[in-house]
Protein backbone atom coordinates (compact mmCIF):
# COMPACT_ATOMS: atom_id res chain seq x y z
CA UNK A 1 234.20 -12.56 -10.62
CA UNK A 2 236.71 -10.31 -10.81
CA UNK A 3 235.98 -9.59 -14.72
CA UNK A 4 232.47 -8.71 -13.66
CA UNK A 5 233.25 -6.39 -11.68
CA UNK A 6 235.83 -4.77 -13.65
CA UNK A 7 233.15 -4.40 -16.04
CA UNK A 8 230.78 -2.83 -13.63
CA UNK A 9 232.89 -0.19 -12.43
CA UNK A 10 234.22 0.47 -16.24
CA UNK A 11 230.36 0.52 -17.33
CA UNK A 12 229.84 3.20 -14.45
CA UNK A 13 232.72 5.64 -15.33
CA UNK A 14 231.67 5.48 -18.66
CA UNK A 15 228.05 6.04 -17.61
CA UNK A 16 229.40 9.06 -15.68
CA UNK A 17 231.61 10.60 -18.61
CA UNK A 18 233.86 13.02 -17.52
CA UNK A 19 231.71 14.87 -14.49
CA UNK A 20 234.22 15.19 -11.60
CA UNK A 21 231.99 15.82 -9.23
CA UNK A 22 229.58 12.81 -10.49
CA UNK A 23 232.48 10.59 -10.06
CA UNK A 24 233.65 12.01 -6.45
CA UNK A 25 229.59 11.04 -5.44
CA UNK A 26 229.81 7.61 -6.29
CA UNK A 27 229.33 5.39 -3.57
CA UNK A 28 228.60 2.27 -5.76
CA UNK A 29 231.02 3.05 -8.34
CA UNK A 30 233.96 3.53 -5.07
CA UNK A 31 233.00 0.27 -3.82
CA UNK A 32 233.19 -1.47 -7.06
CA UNK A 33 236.88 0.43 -7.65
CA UNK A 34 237.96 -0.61 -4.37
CA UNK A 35 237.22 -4.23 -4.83
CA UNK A 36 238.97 -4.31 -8.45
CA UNK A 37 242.32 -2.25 -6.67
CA UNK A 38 242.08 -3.79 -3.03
CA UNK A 39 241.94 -0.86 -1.07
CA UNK A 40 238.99 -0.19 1.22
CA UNK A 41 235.98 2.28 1.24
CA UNK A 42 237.19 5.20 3.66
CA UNK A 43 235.76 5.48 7.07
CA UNK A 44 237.63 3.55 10.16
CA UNK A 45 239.09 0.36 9.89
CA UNK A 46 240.58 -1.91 11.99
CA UNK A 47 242.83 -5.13 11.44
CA UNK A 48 240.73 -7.52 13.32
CA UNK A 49 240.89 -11.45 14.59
CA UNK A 50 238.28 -13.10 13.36
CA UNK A 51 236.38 -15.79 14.77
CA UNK A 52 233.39 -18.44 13.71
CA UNK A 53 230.19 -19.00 15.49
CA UNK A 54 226.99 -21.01 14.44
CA UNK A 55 223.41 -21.35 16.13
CA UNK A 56 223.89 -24.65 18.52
CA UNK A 57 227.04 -23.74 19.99
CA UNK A 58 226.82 -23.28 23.84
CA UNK A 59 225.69 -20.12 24.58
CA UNK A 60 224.05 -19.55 21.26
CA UNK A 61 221.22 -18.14 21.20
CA UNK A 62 218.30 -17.28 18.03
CA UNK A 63 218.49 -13.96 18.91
CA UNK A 64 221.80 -11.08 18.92
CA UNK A 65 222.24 -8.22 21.33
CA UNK A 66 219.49 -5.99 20.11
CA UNK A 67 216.89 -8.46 20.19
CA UNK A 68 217.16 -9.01 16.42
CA UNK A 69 217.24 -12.52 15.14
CA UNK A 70 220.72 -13.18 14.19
CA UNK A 71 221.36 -13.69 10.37
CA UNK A 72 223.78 -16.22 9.01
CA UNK A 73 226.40 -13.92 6.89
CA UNK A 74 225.34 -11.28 8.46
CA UNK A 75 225.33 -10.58 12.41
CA UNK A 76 228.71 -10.16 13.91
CA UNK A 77 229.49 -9.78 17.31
CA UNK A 78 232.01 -6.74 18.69
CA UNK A 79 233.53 -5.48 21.12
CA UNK A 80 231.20 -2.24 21.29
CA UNK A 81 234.45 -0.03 22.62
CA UNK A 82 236.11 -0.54 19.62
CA UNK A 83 233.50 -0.83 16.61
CA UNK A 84 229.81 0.46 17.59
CA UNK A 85 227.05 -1.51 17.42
CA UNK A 86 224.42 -0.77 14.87
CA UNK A 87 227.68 -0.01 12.27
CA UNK A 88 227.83 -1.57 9.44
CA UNK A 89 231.10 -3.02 8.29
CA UNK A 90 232.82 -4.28 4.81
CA UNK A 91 235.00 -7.04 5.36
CA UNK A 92 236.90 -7.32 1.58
CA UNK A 93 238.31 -11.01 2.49
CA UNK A 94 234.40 -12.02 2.60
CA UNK A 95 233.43 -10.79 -0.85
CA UNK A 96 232.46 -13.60 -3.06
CA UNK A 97 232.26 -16.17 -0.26
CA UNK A 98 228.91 -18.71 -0.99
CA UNK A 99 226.01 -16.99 1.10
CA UNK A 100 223.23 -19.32 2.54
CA UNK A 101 221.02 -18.80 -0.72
CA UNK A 102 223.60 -19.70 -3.07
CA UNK A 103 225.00 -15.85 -3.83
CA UNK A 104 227.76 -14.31 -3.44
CA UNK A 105 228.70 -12.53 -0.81
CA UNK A 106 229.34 -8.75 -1.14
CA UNK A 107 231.14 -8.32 1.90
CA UNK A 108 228.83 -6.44 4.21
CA UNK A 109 228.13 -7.22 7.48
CA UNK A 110 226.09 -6.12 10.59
CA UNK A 111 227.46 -5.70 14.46
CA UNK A 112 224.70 -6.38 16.05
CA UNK A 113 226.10 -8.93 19.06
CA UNK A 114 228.42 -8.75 21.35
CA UNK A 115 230.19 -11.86 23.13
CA UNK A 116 232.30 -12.31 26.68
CA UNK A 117 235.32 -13.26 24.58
CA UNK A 118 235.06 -10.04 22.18
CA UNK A 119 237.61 -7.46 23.40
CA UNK A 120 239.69 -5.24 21.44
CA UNK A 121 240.20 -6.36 17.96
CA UNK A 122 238.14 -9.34 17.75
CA UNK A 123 235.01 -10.46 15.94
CA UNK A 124 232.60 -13.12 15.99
CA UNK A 125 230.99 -13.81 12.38
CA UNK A 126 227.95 -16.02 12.59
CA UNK A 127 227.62 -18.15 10.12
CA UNK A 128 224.15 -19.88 10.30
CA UNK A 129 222.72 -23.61 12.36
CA UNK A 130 224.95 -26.21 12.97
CA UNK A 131 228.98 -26.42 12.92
CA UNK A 132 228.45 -27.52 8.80
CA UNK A 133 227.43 -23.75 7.96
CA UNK A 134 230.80 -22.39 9.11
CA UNK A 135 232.25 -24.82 6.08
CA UNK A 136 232.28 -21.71 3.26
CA UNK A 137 234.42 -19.03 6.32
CA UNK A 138 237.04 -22.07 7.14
CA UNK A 139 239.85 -20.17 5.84
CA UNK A 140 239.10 -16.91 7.05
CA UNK A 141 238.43 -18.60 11.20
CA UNK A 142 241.32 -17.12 13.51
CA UNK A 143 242.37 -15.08 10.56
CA UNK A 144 243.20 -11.28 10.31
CA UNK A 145 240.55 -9.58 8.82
CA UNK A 146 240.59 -5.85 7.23
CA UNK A 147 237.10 -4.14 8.74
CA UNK A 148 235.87 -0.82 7.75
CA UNK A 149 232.76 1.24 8.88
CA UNK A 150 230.92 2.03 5.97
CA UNK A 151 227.37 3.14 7.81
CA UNK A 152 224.87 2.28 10.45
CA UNK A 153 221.66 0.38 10.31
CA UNK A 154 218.66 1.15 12.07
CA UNK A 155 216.36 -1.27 13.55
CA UNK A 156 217.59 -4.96 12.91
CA UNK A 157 219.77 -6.19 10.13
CA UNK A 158 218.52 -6.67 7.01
CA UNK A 159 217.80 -10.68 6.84
């Protein structure tokens, strides 16, 4: 994984020759770089406590906060005080993790939810239906997490 990407973000700096201010404009290529290196996109960031929660759980429901149907890998419930809802947020300890459909996942997710328990630096990633889809985010479930707002979404997350 980690030799792909290298290659990716070499193959983009060599696409972009020597152009400066190509290179300072590169969102992809600045994600890619900060994956190889470990540092994180800019924007705020917070160290947060991260939690697992599945559809069928008490209190559970199909849809999040907005109204939006909540999507496994995706929705993750905040404390809205802290990070916004509607923000969109890299989480780099996600990136790679098996996604429903068999990819990998690229460490973006969507706070869309909200929860009683959420307050101050907590989350809530959802993970899918039934306790057996929190399985591939075992290892990451009362862990601290590094979030960082990268954008906002309109509408509902992307599914």
């Amino acid at each position: 994984m980690r030799r792909r990407l290298a290659a990716l973000a070499a193959f983009s700096l060599i696409a972009m020759g020597s152009n400066a201010q190509a290179a300072a404009q590169d969102p992809l290529g600045d994600l890619l770089m900060s994956v190889i290196t470990g540092s994180l996109p800019n924007g705020p960031g917070w160290n947060v406590k991260a939690t697992l929660y599945h559809a069928g759980a008490k209190g559970v429901g199909a849809l999040d906060s907005l109204g939006c149907k909540v999507v496994p890998m995706r929705t993750m419930a905040v404390d809205k005080t802290l990070i916004p809802r509607r923000s969109v947020v890299f989480i780099k300890e996600t990136v790679g993790l098996k996604m429903p459909d068999g990819k990998a996942h690229d460490g973006y997710w969507y706070a869309s939810d909200v929860g009683g328990a959420i307050k101050g630096k907590r989350i809530d990633l959802y993970t899918g239906r039934g306790a057996s889809s929190m399985n591939p985010l075992k290892g990451l479930n009362l862990a601290t997490l590094s979030a960082v707002k990268v954008g906002d979404f309109k509408g509902c997350p992307p599914a």
